[in-house]
Protein backbone atom coordinates (compact mmCIF):
# COMPACT_ATOMS: atom_id res chain seq x y z
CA UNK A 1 82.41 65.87 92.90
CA UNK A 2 82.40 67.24 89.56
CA UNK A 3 84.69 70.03 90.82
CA UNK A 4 87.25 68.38 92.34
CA UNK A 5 88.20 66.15 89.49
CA UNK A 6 88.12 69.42 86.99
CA UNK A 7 90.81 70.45 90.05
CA UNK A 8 92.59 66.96 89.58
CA UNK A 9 92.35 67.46 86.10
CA UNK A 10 94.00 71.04 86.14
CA UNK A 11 96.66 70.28 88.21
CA UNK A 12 97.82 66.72 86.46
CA UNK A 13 97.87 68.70 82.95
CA UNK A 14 100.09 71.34 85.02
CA UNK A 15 102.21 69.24 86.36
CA UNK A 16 103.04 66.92 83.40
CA UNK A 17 103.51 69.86 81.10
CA UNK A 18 106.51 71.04 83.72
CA UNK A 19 107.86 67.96 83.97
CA UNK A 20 107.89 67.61 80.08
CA UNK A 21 109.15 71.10 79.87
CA UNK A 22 112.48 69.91 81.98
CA UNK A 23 112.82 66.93 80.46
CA UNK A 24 112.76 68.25 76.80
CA UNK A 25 114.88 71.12 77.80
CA UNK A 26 117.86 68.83 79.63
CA UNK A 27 117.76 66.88 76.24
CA UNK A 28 118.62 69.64 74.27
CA UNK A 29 122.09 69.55 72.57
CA UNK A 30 124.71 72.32 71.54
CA UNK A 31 123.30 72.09 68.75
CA UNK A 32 119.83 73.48 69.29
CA UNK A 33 117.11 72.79 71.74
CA UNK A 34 114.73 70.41 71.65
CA UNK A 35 111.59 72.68 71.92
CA UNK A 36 111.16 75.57 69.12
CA UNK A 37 111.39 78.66 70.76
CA UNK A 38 113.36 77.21 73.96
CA UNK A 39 116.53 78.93 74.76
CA UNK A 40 118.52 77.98 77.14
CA UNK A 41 120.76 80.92 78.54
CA UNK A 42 123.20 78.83 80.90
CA UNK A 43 124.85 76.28 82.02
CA UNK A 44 125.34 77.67 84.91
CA UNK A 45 123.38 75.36 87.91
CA UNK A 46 122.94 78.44 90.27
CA UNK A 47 121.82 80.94 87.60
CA UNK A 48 119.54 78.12 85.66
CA UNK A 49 115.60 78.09 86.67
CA UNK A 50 115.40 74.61 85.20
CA UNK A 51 118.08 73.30 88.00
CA UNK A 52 117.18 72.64 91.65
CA UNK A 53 120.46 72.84 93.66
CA UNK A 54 120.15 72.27 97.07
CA UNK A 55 120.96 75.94 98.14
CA UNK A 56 117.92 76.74 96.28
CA UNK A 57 115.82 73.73 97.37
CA UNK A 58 116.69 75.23 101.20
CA UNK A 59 115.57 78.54 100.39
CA UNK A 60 112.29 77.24 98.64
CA UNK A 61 111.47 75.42 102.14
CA UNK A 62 112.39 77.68 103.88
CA UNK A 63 110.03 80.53 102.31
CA UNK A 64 107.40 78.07 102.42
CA UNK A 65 107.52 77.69 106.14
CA UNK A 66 107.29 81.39 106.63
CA UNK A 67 104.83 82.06 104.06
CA UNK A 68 102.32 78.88 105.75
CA UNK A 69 103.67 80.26 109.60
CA UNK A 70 102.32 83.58 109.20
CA UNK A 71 99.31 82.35 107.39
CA UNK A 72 98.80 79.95 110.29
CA UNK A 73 99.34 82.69 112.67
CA UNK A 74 96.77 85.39 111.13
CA UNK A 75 94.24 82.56 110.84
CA UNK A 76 95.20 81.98 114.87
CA UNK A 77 94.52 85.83 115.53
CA UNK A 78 91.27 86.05 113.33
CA UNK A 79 89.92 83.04 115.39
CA UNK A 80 90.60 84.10 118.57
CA UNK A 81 89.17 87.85 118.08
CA UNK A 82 86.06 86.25 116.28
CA UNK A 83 85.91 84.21 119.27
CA UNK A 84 86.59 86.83 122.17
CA UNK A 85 83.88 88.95 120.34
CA UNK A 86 81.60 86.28 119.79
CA UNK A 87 82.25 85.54 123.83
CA UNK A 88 81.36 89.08 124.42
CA UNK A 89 78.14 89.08 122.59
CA UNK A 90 76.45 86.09 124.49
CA UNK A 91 77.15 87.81 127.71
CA UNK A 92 76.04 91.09 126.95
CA UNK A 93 72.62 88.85 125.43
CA UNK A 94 72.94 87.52 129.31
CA UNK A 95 72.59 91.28 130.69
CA UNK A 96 68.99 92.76 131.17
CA UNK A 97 68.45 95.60 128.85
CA UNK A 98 69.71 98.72 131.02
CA UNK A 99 69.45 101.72 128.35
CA UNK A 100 71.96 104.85 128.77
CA UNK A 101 71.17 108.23 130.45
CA UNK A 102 72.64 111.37 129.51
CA UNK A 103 72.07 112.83 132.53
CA UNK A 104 74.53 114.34 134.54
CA UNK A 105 73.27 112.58 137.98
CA UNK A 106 76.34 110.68 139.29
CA UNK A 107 74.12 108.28 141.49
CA UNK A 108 72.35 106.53 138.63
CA UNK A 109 74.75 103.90 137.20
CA UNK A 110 73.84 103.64 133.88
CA UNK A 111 74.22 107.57 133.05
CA UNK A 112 76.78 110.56 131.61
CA UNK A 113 77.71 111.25 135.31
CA UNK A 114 78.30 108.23 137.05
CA UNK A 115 81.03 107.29 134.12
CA UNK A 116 82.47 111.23 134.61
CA UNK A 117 82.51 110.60 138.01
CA UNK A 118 83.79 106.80 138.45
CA UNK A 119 86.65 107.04 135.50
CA UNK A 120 88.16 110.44 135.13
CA UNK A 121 90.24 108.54 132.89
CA UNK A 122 87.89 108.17 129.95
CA UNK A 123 86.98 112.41 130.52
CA UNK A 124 90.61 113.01 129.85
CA UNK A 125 90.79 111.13 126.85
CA UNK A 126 87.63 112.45 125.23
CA UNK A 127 88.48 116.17 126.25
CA UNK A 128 91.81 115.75 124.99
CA UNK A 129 90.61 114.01 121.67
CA UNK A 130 88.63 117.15 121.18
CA UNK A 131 90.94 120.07 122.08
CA UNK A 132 93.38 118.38 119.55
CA UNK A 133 90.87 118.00 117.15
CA UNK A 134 89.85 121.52 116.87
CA UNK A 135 93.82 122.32 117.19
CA UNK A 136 94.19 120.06 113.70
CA UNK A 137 90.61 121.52 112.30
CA UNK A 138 91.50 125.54 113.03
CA UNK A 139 95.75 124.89 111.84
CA UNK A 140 93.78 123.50 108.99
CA UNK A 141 91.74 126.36 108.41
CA UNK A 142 94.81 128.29 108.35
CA UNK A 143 93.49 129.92 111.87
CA UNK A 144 97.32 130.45 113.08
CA UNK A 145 98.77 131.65 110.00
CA UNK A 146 99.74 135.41 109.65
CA UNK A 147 98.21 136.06 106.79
C-alpha cells in the first residue's frame, strides 16, 4: 500500500509540474517569459514542443499503438514458447526413464544406430556441421594459405 501511493504521489507532482510548466510558459509576453530561465524559441505551432497540433497528437497515437502492439505481441510469443515447453516437459515426466545407448546396434530403439539408421536426415546434418567446421577451423589456421 505504502508503495503505490509513493507511485500516486510521484506521478501527481509530475504531472502538475508539466501542466504548470505550459501554463506559465503560454502566459509569457514579448516582453519576457514568465519563468526565469524559460525561453521560448517559436511561435511556430509545428516547430513548438509546448503545442499539441493534431498532426502531432496523430503521430503520438499512433507510435503508441505500435510501441504497446509489439509489446503485446512479444509478451504473446514468450507465453506461448513458455507454454509449448512447459507442455513438453510434463510429457516427457509422463515417459518411463529409457536412457541412451551409444551403440551402433540398429535394432535397439533407444541407441546411436537405430537414429543413423531411421533418419539419415539428422547424419547429414551432423556430418555436414562437422566437415564445415573443420573447413572454418583449418582456413582459420591459415591451413590453405600459400605461405
Amino acid at each position: 500500500m505504502r508503495r503505490v501511493v509513493i507511485l500516486l504521489v510521484i506521478t501527481v507532482v509530475l504531472i502538475g509540474s508539466g501542466f504548470l510548466s505550459i501554463a506559465l510558459s503560454q502566459q509569457a509576453g514579448h516582453n519576457g517569459p514568465a519563468v526565469p530561465g524559460m525561453l521560448i524559441q517559436t511561435d511556430n505551432p509545428d516547430a513548438s514542443v509546448l503545442v499539441a497540433t493534431p498532426q502531432k497528437g496523430a503521430l503520438f497515437v499512433g507510435f503508441v499503438v505500435i510501441l504497446i502492439g509489439s509489446l503485446g505481441a512479444v509478451a504473446t510469443g514468450i507465453t506461448f514458447l513458455i507454454w509449448l515447453l512447459n507442455r513438453q516437459i510434463t510429457v516427457a515426466a509422463k515417459v518411463p526413464n529409457q536412457p541412451f545407448s551409444f551403440a551402433l546396434n540398429t535394432a535397439q530403439p533407444h541407441s546411436l544406430g537405430y537414429v543413423v539408421a531411421s533418419r539419415p536426415a539428422v547424419t547429414i546434418s551432423v556430418a555436414l556441421i562437422l566437415v564445415l567446421g573443420a573447413a572454418i577451423t583449418a582456413a582459420l589456421l591459415g591451413l590453405f594459405s600459400t605461405h
